[in-house]
C-alpha atoms as a PDB file:
ATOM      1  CA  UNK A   1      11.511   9.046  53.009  1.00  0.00           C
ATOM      2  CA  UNK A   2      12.072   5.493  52.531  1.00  0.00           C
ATOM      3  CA  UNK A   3       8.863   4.782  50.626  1.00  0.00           C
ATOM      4  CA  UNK A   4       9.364   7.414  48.249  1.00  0.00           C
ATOM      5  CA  UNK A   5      13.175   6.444  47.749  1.00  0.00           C
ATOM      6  CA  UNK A   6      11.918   2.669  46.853  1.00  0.00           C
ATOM      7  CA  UNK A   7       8.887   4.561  44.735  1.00  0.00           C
ATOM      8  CA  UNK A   8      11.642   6.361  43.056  1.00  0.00           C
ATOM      9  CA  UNK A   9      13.336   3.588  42.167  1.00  0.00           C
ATOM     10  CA  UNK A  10      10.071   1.379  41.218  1.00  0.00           C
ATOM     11  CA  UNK A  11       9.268   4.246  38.384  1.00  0.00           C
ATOM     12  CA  UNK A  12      12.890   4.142  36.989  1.00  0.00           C
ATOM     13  CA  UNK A  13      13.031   0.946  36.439  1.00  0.00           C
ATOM     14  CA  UNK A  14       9.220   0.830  34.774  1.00  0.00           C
ATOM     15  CA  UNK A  15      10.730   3.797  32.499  1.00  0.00           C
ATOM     16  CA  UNK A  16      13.840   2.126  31.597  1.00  0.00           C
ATOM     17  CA  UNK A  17      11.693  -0.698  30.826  1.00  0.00           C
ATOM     18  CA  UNK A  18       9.055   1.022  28.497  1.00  0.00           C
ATOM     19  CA  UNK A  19      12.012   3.319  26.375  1.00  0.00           C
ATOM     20  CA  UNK A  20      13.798  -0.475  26.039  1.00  0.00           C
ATOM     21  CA  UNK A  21      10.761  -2.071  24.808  1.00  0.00           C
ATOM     22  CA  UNK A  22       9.615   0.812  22.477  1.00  0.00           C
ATOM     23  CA  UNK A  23      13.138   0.892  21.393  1.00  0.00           C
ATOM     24  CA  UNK A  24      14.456  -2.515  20.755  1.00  0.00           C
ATOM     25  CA  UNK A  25      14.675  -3.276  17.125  1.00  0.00           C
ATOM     26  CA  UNK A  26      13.197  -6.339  15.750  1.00  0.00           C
ATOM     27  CA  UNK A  27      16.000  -8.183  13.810  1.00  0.00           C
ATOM     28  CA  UNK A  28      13.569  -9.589  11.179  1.00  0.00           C
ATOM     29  CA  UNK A  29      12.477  -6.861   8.597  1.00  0.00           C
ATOM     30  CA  UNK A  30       8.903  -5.107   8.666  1.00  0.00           C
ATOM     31  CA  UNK A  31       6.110  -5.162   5.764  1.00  0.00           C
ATOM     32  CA  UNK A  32       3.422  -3.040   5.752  1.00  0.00           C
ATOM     33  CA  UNK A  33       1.251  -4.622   2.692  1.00  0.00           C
ATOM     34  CA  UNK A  34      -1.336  -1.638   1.205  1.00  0.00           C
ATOM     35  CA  UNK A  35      -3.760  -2.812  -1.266  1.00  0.00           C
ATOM     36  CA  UNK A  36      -5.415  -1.135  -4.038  1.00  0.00           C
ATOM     37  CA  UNK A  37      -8.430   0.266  -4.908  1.00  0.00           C
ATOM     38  CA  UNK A  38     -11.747  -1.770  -3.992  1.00  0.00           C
ATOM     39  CA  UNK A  39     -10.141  -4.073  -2.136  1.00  0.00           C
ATOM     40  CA  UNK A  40      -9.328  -4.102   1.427  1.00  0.00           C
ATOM     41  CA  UNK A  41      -6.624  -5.686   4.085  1.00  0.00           C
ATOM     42  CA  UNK A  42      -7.965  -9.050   3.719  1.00  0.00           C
ATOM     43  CA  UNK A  43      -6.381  -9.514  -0.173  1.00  0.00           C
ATOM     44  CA  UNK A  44      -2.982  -9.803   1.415  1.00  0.00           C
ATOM     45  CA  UNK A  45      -3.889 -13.021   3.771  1.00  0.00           C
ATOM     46  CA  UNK A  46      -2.188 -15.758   1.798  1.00  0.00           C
ATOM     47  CA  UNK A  47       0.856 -13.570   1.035  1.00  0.00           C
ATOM     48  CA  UNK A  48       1.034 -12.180   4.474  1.00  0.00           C
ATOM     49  CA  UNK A  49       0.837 -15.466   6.082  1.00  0.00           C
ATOM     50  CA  UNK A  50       3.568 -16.929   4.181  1.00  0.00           C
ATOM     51  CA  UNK A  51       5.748 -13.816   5.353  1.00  0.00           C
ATOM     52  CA  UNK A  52       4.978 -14.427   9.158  1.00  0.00           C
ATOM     53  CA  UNK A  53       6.007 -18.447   8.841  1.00  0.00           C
ATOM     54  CA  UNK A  54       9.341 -16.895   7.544  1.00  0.00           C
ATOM     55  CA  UNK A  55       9.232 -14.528  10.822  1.00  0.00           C
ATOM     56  CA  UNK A  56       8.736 -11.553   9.319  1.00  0.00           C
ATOM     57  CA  UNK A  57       6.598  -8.536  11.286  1.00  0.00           C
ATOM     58  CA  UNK A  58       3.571  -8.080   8.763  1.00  0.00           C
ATOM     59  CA  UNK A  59       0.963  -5.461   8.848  1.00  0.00           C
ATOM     60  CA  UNK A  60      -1.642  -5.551   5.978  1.00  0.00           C
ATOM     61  CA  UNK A  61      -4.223  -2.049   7.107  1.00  0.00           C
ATOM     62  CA  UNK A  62      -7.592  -1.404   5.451  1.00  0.00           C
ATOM     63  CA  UNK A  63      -7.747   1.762   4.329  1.00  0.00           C
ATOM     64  CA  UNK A  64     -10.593   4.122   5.218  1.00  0.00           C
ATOM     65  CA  UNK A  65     -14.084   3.516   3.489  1.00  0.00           C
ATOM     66  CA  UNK A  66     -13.162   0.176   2.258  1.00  0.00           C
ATOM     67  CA  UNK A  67     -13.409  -3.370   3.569  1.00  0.00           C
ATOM     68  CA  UNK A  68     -13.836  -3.798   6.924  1.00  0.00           C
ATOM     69  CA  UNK A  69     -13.968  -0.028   7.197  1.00  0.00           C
ATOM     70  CA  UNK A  70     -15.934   0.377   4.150  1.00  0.00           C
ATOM     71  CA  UNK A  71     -18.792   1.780   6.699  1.00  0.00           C
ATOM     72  CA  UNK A  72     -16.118   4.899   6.871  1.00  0.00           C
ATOM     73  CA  UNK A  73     -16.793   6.133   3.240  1.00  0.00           C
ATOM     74  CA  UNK A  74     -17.434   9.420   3.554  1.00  0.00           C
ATOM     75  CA  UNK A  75     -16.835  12.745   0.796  1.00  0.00           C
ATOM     76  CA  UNK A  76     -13.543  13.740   2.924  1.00  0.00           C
ATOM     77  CA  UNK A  77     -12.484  10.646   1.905  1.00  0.00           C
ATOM     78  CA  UNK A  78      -9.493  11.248  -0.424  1.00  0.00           C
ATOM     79  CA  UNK A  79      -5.880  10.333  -0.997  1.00  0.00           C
ATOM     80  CA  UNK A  80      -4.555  11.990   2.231  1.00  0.00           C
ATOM     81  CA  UNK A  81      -6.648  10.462   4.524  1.00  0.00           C
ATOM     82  CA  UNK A  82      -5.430   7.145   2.752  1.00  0.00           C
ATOM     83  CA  UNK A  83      -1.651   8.231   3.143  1.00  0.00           C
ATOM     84  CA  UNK A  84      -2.481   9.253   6.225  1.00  0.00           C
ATOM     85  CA  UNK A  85      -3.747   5.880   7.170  1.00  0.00           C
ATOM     86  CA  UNK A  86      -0.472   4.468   6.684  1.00  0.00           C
ATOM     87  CA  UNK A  87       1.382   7.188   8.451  1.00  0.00           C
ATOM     88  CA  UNK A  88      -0.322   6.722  11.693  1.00  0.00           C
ATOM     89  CA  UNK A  89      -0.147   2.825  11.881  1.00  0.00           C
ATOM     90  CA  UNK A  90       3.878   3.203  11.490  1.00  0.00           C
ATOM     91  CA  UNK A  91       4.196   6.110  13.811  1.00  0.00           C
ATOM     92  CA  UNK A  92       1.565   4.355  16.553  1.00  0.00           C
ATOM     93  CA  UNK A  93       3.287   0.702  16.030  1.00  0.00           C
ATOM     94  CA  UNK A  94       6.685   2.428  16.246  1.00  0.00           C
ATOM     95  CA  UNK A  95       7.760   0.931  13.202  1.00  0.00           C
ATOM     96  CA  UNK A  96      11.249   1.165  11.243  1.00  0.00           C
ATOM     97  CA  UNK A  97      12.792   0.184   7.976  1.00  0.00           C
ATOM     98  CA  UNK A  98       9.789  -0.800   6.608  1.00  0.00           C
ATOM     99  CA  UNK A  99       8.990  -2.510   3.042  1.00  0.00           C
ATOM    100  CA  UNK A 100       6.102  -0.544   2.302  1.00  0.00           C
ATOM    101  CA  UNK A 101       4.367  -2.348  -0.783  1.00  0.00           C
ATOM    102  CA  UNK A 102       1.573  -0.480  -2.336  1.00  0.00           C
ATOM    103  CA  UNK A 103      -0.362  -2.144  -5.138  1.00  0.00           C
ATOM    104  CA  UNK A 104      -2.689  -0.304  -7.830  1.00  0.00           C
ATOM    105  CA  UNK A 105      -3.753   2.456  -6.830  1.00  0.00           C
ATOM    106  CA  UNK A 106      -2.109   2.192  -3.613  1.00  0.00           C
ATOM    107  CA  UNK A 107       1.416   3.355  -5.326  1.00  0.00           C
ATOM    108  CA  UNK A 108      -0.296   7.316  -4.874  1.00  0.00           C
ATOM    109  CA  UNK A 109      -0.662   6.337  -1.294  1.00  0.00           C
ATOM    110  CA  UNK A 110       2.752   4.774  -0.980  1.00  0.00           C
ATOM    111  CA  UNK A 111       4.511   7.764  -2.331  1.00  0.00           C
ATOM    112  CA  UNK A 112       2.754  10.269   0.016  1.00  0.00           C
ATOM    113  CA  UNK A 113       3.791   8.437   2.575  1.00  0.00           C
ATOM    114  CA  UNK A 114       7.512   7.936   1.804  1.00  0.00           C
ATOM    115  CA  UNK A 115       7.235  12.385   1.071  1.00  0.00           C
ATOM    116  CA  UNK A 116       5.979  12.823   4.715  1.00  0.00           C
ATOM    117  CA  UNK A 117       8.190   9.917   6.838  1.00  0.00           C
ATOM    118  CA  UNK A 118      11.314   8.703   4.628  1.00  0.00           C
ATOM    119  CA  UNK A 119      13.450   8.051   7.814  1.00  0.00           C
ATOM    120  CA  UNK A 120      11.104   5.242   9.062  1.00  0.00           C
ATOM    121  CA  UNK A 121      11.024   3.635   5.427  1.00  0.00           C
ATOM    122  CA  UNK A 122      13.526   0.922   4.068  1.00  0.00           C
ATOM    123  CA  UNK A 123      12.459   0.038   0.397  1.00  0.00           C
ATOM    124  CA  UNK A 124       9.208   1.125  -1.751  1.00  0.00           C
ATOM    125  CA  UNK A 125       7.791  -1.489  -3.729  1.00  0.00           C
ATOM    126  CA  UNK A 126       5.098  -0.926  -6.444  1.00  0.00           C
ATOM    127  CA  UNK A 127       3.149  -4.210  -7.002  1.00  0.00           C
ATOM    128  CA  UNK A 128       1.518  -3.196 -10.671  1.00  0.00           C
ATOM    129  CA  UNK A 129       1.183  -0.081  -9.205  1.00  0.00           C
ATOM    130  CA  UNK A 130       0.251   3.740 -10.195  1.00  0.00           C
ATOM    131  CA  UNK A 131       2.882   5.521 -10.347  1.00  0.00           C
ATOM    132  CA  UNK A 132       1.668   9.281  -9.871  1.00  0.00           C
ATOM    133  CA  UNK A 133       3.525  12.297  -9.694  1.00  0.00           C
ATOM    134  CA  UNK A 134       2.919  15.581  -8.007  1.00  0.00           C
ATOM    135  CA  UNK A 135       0.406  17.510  -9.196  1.00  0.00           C
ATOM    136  CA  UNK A 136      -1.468  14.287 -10.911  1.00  0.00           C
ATOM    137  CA  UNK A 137      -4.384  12.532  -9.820  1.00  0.00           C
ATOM    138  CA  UNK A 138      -5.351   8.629 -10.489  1.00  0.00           C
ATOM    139  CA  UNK A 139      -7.918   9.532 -13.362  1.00  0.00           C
ATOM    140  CA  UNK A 140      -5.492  12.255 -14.815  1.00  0.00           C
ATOM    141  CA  UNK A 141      -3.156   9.071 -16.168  1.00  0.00           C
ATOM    142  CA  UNK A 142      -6.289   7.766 -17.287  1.00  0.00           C
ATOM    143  CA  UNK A 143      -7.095   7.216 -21.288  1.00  0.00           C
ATOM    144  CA  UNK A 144      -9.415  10.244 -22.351  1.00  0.00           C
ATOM    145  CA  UNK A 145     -12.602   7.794 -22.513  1.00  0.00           C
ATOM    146  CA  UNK A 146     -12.204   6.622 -19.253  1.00  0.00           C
ATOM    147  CA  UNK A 147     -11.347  10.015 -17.662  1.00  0.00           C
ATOM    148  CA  UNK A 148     -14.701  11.605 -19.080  1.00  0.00           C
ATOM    149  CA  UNK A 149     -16.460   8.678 -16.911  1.00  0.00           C
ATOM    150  CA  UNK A 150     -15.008   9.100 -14.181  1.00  0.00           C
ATOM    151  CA  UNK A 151     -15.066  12.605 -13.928  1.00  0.00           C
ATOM    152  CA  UNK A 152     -19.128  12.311 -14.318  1.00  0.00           C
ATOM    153  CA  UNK A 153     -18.807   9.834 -11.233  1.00  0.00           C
ATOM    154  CA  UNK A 154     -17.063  12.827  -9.152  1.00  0.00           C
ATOM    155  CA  UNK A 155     -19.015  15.528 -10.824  1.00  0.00           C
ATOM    156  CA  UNK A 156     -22.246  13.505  -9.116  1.00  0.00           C
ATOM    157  CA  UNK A 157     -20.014  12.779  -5.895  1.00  0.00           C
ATOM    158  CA  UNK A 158     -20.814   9.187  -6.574  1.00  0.00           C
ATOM    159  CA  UNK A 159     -18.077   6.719  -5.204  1.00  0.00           C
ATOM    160  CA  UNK A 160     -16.834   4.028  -8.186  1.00  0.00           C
ATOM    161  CA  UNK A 161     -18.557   0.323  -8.100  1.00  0.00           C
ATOM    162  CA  UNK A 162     -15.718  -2.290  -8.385  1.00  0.00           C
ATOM    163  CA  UNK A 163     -14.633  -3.531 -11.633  1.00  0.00           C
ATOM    164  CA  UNK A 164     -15.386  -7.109 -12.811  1.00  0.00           C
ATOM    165  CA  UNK A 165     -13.091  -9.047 -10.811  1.00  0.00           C
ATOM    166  CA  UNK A 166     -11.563 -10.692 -14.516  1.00  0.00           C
ATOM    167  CA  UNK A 167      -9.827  -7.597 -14.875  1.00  0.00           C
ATOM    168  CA  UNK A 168      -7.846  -7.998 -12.080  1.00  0.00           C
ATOM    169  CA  UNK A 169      -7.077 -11.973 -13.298  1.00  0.00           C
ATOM    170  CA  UNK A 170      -9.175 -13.129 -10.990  1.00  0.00           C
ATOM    171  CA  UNK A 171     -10.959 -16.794 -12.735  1.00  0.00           C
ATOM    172  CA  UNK A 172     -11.197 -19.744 -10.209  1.00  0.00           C
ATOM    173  CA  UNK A 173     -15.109 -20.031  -9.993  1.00  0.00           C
ATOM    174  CA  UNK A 174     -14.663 -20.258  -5.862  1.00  0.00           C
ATOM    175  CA  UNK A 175     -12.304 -17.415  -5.229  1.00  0.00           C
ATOM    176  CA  UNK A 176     -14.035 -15.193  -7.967  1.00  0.00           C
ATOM    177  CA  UNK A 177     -16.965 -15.889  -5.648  1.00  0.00           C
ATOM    178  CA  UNK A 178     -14.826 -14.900  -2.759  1.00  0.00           C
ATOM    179  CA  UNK A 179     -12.974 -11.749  -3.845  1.00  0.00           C
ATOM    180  CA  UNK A 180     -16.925 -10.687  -5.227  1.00  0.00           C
ATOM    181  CA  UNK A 181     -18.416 -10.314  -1.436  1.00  0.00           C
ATOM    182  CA  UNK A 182     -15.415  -8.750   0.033  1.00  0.00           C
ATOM    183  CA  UNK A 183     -14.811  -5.703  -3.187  1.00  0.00           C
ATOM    184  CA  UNK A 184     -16.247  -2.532  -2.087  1.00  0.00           C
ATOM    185  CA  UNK A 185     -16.870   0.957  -3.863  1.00  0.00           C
ATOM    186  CA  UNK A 186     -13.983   3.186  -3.960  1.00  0.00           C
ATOM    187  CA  UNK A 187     -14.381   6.983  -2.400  1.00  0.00           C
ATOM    188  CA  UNK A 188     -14.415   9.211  -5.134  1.00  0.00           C
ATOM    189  CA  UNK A 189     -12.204  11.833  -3.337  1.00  0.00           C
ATOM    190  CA  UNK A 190      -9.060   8.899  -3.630  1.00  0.00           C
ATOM    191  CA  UNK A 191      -9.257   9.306  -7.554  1.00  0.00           C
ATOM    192  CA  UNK A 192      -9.911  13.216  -7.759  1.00  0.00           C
ATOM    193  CA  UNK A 193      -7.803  14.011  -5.540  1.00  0.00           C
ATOM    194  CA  UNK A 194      -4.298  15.332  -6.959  1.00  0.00           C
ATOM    195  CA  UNK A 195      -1.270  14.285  -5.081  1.00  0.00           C
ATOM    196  CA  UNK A 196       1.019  16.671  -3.692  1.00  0.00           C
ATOM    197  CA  UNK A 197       4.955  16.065  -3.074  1.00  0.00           C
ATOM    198  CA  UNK A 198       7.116  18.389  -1.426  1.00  0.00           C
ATOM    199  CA  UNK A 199      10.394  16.212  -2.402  1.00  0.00           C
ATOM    200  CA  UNK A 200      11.679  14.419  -5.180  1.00  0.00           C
ATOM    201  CA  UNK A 201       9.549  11.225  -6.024  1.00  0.00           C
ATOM    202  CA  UNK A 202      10.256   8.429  -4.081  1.00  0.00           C
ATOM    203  CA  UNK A 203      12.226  10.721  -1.225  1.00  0.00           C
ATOM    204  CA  UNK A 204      15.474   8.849  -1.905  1.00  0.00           C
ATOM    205  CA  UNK A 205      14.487   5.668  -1.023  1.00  0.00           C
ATOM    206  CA  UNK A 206      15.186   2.454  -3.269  1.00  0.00           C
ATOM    207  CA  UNK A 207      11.919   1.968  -5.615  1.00  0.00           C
ATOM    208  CA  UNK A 208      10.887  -1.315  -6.712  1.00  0.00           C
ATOM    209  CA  UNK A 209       8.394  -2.103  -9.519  1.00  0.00           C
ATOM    210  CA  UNK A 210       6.729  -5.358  -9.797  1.00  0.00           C
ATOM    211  CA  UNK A 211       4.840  -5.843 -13.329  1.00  0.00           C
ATOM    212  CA  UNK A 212       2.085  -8.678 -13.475  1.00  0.00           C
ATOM    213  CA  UNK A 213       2.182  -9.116 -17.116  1.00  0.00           C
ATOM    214  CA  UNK A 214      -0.531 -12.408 -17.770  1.00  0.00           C
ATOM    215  CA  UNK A 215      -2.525 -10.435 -18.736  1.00  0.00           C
ATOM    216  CA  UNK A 216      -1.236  -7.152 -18.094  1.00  0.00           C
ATOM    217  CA  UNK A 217      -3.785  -4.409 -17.920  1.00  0.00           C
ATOM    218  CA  UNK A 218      -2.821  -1.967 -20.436  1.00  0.00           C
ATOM    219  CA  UNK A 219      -2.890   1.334 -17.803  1.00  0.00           C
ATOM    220  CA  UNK A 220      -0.350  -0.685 -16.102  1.00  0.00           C
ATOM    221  CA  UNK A 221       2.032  -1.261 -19.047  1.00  0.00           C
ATOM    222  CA  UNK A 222       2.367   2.229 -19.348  1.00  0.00           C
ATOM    223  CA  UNK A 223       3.015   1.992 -15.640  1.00  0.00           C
ATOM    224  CA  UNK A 224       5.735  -0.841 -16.335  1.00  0.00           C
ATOM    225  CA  UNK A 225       7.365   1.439 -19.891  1.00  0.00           C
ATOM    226  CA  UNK A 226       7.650   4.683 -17.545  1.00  0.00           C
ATOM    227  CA  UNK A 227       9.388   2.952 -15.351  1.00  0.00           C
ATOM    228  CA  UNK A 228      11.571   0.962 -17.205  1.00  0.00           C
ATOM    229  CA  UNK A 229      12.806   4.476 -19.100  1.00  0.00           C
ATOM    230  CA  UNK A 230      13.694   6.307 -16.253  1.00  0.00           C
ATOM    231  CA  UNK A 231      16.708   7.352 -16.001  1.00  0.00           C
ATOM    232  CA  UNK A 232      16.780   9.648 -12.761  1.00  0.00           C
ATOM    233  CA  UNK A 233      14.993   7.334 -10.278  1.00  0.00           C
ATOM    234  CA  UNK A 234      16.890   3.934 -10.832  1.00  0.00           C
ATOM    235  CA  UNK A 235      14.049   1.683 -10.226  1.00  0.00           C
ATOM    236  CA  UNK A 236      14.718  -1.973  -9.731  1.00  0.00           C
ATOM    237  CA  UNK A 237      12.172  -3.598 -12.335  1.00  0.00           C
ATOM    238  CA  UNK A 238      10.397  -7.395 -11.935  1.00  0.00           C
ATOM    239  CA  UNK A 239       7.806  -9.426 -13.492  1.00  0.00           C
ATOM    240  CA  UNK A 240       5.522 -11.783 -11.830  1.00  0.00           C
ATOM    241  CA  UNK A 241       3.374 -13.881 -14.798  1.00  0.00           C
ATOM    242  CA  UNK A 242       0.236 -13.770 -14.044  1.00  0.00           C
ATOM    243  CA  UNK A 243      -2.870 -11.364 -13.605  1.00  0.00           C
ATOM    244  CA  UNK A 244      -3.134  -7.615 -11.621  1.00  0.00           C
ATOM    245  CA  UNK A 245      -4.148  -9.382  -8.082  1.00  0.00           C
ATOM    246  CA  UNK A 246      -0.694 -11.349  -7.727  1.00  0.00           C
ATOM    247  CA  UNK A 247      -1.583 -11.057  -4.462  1.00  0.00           C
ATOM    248  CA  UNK A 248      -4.547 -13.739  -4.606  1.00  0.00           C
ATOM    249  CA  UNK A 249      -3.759 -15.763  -8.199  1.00  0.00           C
ATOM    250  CA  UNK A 250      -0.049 -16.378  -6.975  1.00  0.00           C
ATOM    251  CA  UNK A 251       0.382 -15.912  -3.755  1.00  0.00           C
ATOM    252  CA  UNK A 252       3.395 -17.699  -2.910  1.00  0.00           C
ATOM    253  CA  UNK A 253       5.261 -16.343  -6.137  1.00  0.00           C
ATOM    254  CA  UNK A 254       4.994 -13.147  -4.922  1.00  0.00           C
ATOM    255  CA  UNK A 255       5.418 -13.474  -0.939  1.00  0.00           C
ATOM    256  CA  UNK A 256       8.936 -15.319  -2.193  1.00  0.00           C
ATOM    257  CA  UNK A 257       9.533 -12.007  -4.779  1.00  0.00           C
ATOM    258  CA  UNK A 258       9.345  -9.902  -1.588  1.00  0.00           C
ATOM    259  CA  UNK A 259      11.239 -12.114   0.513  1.00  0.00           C
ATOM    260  CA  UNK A 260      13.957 -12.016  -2.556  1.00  0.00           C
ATOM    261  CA  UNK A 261      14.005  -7.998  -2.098  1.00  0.00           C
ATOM    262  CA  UNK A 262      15.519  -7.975   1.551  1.00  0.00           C
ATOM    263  CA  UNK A 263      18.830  -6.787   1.727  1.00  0.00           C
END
């Protein structure tokens, strides 16, 4: 009777102890970095590392079928499984009031997941991001020329080849050179796909929009004017000067732009 008693007592304790730790909140706010199209976890290392030697919790996931993962790619490969990517690595690291930043087309992902888990979400913040709406798709904001290609690329089931990395501002000979071996075709599915929202955009959560306007890619300054002229959704609108991967051409600009958004 003894042994059990002190049993009893040994798996109480090792309870109490688990629920505390699972439980405790970290007193230093939470990023969860998601990058864009092509690209892959490792974009965010600079930015991310100047975030932990402030002490912030960072989490910068690869999406499925690209970088690391690019060996994932698959057809079922579409905007869901991408917001669902996100979903799961808050819910499994027991995450809460998170800065979820979503760059490019990463904003589609970021707003699927603030539809499906608002509660554990602080701020949304749209680095030069797409911002689509329910019932759009990332080629339906596209200029007619472009959609035409890209709809041949789906029509054929063939995943998209990275753009030149210039477009995304990229011009140092070494890390052009570096970005180059790590870019990785983009599953079709993720620009078919249409999103769907079951609540308002954004769920109610503060929105953020962070234009990189030298140069500024023209699909993204309609990005940046939507924005700017909405009146419902009271966005809180930046600019970072330089090119669409702030991420890698000014990395400390921006890690200090996100550490300015904490409140």
């Amino acid at each position: 009777m003894k042994q059990l008693r002190t049993l009893f007592l040994l798996l109480l304790m090792l309870s109490s102890t688990l629920v505390g730790y699972a439980q405790s909140p970290n007193s230093r706010p939470t990023y969860v970095l998601v990058h864009g199209a092509w690209h892959g976890g490792w974009c965010w290392q600079s930015v991310a590392q100047r975030l932990i030697d402030e002490h912030y919790n960072v989490y910068s996931p690869t999406l499925t079928g690209l970088g690391e993962r690019k060996h994932l790619i698959q057809p079922s490969v579409d905007i869901d499984t991408h917001v669902q990517d996100i979903v799961n690595l808050i819910e499994m690291e027991d995450l809460h009031d998170v800065y979820l930043v979503g760059h490019s087309y990463a904003g589609a992902v970021i707003a699927g997941v603030a539809d499906r888990i608002p509660s554990r979400l602080h701020k949304l913040i749209f680095l030069d991001a797409m911002i689509i709406e329910d019932g759009q798709s990332p080629i339906s904001l596209q200029p007619e020329a472009v959609r035409k290609v890209q709809l041949k690329n789906i029509q054929k089931k063939e995943n998209f080849a990275p753009f030149d990395v210039a477009l995304f501002g990229v011009t140092a000979p070494q890390m052009v050179s570096w970005v180059k071996d790590r870019l990785s075709p983009q599953p079709y599915g993720t620009f078919a796909q249409r999103l769907h929202l079951k609540n308002q955009y954004g769920n109610g959560l503060p929105l953020v929009y962070i234009a990189c306007t030298d140069p500024q890619l023209p699909i993204m300054k309609q990005m940046s004017e939507t924005v700017r002229a909405d009146q419902k959704l009271h966005w809180q609108y930046l600019e970072i000067a330089t090119g669409h991967d702030a991420m890698l051409t000014e990395p400390k600009k921006l890690a200090d732009m996100l550490v300015g958004l904490v409140d």
